[in-house]
C-alpha atoms as a PDB file:
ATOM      1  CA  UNK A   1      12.331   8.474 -15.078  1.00  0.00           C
ATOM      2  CA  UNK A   2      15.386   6.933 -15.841  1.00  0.00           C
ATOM      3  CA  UNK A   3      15.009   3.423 -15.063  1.00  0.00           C
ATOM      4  CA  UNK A   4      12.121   1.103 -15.693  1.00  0.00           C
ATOM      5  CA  UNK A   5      11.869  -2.027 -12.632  1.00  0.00           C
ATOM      6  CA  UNK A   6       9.497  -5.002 -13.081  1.00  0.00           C
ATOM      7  CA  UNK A   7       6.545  -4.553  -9.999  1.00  0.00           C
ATOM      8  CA  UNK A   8       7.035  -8.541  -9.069  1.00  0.00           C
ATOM      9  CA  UNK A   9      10.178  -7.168  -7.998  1.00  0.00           C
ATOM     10  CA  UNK A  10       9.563  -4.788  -5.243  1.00  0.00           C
ATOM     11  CA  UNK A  11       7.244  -7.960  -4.149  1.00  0.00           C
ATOM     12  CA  UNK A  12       7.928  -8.763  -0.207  1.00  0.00           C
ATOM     13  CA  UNK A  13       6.386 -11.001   1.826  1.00  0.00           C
ATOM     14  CA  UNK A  14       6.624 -10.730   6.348  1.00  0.00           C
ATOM     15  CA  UNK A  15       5.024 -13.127   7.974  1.00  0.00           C
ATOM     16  CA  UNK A  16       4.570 -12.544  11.860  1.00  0.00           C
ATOM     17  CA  UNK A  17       2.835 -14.325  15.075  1.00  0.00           C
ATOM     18  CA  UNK A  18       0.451 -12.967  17.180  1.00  0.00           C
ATOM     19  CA  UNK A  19       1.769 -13.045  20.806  1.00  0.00           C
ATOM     20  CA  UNK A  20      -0.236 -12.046  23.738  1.00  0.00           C
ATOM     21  CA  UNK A  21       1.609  -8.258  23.888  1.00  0.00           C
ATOM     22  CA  UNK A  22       0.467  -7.538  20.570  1.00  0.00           C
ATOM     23  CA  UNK A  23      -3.288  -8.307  21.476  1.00  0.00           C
ATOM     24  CA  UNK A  24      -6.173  -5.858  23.152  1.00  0.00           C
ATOM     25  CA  UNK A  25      -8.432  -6.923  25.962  1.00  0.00           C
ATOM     26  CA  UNK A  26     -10.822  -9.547  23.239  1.00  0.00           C
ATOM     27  CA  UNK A  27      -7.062 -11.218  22.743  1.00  0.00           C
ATOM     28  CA  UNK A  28      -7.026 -10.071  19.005  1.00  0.00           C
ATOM     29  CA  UNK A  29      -4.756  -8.118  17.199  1.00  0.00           C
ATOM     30  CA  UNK A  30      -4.250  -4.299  18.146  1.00  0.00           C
ATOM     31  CA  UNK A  31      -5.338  -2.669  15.114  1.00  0.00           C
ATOM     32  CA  UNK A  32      -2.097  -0.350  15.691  1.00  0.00           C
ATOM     33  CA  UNK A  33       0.003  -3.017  15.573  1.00  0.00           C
ATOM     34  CA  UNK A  34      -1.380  -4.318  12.534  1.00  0.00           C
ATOM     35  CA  UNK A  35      -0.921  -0.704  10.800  1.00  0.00           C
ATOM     36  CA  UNK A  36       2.436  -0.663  12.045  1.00  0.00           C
ATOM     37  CA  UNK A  37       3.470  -4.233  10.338  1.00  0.00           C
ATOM     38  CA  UNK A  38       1.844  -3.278   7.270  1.00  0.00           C
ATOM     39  CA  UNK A  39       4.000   0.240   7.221  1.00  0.00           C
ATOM     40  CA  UNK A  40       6.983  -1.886   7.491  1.00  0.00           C
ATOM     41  CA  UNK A  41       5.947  -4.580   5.001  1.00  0.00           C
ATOM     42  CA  UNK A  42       4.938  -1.992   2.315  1.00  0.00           C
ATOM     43  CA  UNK A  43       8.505   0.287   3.280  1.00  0.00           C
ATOM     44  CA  UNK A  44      10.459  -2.558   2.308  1.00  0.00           C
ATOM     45  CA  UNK A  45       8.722  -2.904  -0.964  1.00  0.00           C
ATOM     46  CA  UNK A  46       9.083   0.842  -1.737  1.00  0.00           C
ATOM     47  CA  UNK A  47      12.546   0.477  -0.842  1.00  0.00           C
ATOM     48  CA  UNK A  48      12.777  -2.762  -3.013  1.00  0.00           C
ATOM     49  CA  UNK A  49      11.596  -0.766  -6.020  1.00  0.00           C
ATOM     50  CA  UNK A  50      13.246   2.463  -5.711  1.00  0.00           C
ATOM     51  CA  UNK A  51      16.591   1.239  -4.000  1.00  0.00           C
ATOM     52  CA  UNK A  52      16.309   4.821  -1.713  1.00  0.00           C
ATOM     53  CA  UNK A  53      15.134   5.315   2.021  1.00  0.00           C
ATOM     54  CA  UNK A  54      11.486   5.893   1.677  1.00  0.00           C
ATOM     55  CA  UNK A  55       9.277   8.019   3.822  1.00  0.00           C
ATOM     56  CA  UNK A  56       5.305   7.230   4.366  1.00  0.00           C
ATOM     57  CA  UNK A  57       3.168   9.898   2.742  1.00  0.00           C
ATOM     58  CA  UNK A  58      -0.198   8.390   3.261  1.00  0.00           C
ATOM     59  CA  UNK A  59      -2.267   5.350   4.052  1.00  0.00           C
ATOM     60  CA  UNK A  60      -5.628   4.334   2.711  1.00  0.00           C
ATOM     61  CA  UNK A  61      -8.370   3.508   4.494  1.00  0.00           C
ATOM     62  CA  UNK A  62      -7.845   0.667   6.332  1.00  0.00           C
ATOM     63  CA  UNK A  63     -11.096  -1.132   8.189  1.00  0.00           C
ATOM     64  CA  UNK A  64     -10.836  -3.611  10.514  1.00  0.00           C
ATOM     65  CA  UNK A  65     -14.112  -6.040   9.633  1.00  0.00           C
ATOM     66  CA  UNK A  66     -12.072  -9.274  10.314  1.00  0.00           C
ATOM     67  CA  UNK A  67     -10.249  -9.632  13.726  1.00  0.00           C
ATOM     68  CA  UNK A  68      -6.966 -11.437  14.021  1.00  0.00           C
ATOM     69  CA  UNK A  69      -6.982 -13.589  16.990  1.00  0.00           C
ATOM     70  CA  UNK A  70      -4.080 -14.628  19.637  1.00  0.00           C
ATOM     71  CA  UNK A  71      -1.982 -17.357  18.210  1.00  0.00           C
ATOM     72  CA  UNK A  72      -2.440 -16.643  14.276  1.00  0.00           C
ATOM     73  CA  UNK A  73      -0.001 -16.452  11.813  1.00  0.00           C
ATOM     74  CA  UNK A  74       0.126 -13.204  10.271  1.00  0.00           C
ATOM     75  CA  UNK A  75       1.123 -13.048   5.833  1.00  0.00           C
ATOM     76  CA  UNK A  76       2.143  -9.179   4.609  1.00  0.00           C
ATOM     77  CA  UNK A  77       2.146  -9.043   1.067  1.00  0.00           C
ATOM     78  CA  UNK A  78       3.432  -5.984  -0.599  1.00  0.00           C
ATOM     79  CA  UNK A  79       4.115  -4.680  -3.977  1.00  0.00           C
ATOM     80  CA  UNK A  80       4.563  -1.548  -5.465  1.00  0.00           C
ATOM     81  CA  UNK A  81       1.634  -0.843  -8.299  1.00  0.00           C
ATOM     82  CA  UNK A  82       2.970   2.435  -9.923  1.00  0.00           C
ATOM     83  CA  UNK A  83       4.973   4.813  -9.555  1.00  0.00           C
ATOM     84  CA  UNK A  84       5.643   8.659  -9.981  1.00  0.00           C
ATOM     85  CA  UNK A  85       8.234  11.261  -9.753  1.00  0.00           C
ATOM     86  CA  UNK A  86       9.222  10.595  -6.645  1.00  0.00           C
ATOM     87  CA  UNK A  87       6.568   8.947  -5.132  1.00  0.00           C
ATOM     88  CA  UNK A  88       5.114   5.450  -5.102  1.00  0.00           C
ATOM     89  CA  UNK A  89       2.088   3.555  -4.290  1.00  0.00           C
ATOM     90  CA  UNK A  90       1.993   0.165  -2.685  1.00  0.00           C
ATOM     91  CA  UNK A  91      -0.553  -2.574  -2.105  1.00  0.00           C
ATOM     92  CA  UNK A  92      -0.664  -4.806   0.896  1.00  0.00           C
ATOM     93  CA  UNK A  93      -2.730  -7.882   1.858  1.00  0.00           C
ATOM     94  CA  UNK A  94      -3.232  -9.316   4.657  1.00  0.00           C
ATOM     95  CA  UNK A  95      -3.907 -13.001   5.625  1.00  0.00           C
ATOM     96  CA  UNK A  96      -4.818 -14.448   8.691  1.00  0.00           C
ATOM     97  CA  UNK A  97      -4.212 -18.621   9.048  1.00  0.00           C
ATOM     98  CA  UNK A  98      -5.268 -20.392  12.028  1.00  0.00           C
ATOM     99  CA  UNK A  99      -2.654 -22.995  11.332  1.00  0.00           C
ATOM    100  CA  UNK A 100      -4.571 -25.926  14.049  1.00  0.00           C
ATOM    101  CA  UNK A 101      -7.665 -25.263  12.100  1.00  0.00           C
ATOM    102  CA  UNK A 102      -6.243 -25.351   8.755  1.00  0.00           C
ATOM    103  CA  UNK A 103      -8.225 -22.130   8.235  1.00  0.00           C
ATOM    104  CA  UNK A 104      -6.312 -19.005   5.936  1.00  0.00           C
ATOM    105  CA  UNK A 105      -8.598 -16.043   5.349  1.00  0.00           C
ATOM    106  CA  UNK A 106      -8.074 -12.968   3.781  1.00  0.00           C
ATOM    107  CA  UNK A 107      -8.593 -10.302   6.413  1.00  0.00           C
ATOM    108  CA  UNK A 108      -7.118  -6.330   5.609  1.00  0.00           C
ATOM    109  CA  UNK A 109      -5.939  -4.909   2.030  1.00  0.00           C
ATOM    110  CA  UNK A 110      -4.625  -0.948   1.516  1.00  0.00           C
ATOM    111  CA  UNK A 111      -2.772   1.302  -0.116  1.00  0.00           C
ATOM    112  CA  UNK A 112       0.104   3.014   1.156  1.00  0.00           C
ATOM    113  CA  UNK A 113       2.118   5.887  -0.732  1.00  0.00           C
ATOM    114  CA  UNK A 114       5.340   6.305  -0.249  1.00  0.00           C
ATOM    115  CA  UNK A 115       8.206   8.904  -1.145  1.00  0.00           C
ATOM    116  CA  UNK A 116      12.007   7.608  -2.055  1.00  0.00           C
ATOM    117  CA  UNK A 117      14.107  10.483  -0.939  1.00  0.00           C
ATOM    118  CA  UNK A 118      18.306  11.501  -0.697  1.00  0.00           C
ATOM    119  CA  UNK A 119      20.247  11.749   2.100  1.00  0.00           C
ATOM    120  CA  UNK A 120      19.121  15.428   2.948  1.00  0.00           C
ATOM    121  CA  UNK A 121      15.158  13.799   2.810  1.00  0.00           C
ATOM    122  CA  UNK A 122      14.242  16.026  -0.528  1.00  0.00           C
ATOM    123  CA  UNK A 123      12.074  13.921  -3.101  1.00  0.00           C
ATOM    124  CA  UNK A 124      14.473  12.015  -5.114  1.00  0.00           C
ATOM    125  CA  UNK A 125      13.682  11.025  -9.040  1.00  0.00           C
ATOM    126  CA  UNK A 126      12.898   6.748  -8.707  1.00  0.00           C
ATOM    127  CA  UNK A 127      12.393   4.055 -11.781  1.00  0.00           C
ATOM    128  CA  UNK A 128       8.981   3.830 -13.809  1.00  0.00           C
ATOM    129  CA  UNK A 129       7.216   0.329 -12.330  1.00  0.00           C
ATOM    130  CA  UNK A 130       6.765  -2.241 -15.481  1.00  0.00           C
ATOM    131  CA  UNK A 131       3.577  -4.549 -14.142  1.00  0.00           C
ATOM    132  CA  UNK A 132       3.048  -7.590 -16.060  1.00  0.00           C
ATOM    133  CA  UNK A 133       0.236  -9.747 -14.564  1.00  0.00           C
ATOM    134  CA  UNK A 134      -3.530  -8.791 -15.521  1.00  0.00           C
ATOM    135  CA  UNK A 135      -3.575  -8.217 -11.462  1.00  0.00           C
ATOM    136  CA  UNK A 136      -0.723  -6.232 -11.253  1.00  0.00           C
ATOM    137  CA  UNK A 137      -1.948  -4.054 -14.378  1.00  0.00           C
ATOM    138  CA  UNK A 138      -5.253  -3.583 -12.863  1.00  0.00           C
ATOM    139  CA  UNK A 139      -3.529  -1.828 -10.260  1.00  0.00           C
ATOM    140  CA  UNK A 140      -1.607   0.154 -11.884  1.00  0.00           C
ATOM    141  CA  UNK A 141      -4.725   1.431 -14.244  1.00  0.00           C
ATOM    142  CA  UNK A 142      -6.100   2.234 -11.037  1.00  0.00           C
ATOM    143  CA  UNK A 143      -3.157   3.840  -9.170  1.00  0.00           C
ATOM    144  CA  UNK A 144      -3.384   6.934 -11.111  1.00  0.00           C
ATOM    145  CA  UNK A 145      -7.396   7.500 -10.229  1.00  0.00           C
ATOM    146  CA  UNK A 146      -6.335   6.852  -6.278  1.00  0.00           C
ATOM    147  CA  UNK A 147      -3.493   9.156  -6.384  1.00  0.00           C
ATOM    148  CA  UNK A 148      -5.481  12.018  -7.745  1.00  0.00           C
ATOM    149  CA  UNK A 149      -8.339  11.131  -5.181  1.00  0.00           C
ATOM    150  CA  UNK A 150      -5.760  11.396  -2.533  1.00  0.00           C
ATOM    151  CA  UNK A 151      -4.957  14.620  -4.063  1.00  0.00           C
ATOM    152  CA  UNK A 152      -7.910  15.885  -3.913  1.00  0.00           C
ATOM    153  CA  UNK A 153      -8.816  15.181  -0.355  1.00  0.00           C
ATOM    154  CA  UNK A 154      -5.713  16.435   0.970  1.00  0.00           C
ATOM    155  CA  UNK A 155      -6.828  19.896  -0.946  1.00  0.00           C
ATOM    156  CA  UNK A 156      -2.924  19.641  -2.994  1.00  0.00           C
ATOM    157  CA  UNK A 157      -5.116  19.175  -6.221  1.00  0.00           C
ATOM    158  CA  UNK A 158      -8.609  21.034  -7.719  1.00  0.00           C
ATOM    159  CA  UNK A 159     -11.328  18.448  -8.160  1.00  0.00           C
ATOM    160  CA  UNK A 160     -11.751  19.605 -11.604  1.00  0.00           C
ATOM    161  CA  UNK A 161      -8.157  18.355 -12.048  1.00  0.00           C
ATOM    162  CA  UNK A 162      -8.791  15.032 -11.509  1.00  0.00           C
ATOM    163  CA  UNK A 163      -9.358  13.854 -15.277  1.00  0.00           C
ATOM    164  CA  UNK A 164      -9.153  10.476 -13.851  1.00  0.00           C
ATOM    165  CA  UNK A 165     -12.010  10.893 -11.941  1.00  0.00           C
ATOM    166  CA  UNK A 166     -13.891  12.743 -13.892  1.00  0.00           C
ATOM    167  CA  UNK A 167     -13.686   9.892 -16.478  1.00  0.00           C
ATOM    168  CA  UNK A 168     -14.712   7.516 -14.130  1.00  0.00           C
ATOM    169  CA  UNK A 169     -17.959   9.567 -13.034  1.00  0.00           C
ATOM    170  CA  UNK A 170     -18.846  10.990 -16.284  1.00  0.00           C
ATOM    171  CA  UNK A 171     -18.616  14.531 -14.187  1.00  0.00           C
ATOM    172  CA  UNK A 172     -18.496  17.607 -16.103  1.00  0.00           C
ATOM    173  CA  UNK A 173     -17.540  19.828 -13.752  1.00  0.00           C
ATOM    174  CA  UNK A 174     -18.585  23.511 -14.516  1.00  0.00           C
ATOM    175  CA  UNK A 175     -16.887  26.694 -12.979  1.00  0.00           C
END
């Protein structure tokens, strides 16, 4: 990689409102509409960090335990934690603040990966991300054992390739 970027500097932050069209039938949050904020949030970051138009590649699990009611303010917070050749993942949180009720809570947090690519969309070479913070190099420790478990489950990478995960497990996988 030819450049090296700081990760506080792919940092973004979108804050939205949720309006009765973005709501289902129990006036919280659609969960699509959620996803879709948190695709745009975490583009922008991508984009931030690799200064290229950025395509989604995947998105981590993302379970909806908390529901975001009608009327709440909506926080996006996105960084990118490492990146690759070409590809990049980034973290997103998601806060929910009943601003009447003074209460903020912590409701969603994923990973989405991301690919910077040229003009023609091929994969396109992006800067090495440089974290700092114990937070931000706990991610990126962890980034390489999530990409290779995303690997894995898509079938683009043998399970006994993952020496991430192996090290994690203490597996010894035999043939």
């Amino acid at each position: 990689m030819a450049k090296k970027k700081f990760v506080k500097e792919s940092a973004t932050i979108m804050t939205e409102m949720v309006l009765p069209n973005d709501t289902n039938t129990l006036n919280n949050l659609m969960g699509g509409r959620l996803m879709h904020w948190m695709d745009v949030v975490a583009a922008i970051a991508a984009q931030k960090h690799s200064n290229r138009i950025v395509v989604t590649a995947s998105a981590d699990s993302i379970s909806f335990k908390q529901p975001i009611a009608l009327g709440n303010v909506v926080t996006l917070q996105a960084k990118v934690t490492r990146a690759f050749n070409s590809s990049m993942e980034v973290f997103i949180e998601v806060t929910s603040e009943d601003i009447p009720a003074s209460k903020k809570t912590i409701t969603h947090r994923a990973f989405f990966t991301f690919v910077a690519v040229d003009q023609n969309g091929k994969p396109i070479e992006i800067p090495e991300a440089v974290p700092e913070t114990e937070e931000e190099k706990e991610l990126y420790d962890g980034a390489l054992r999530r990409r290779q478990l995303r690997l894995v489950l898509a079938k683009r990478m043998k399970p006994e390739d993952a020496v991430e995960l192996k090290s994690i497990f203490n597996l010894e996988i035999t043939k």
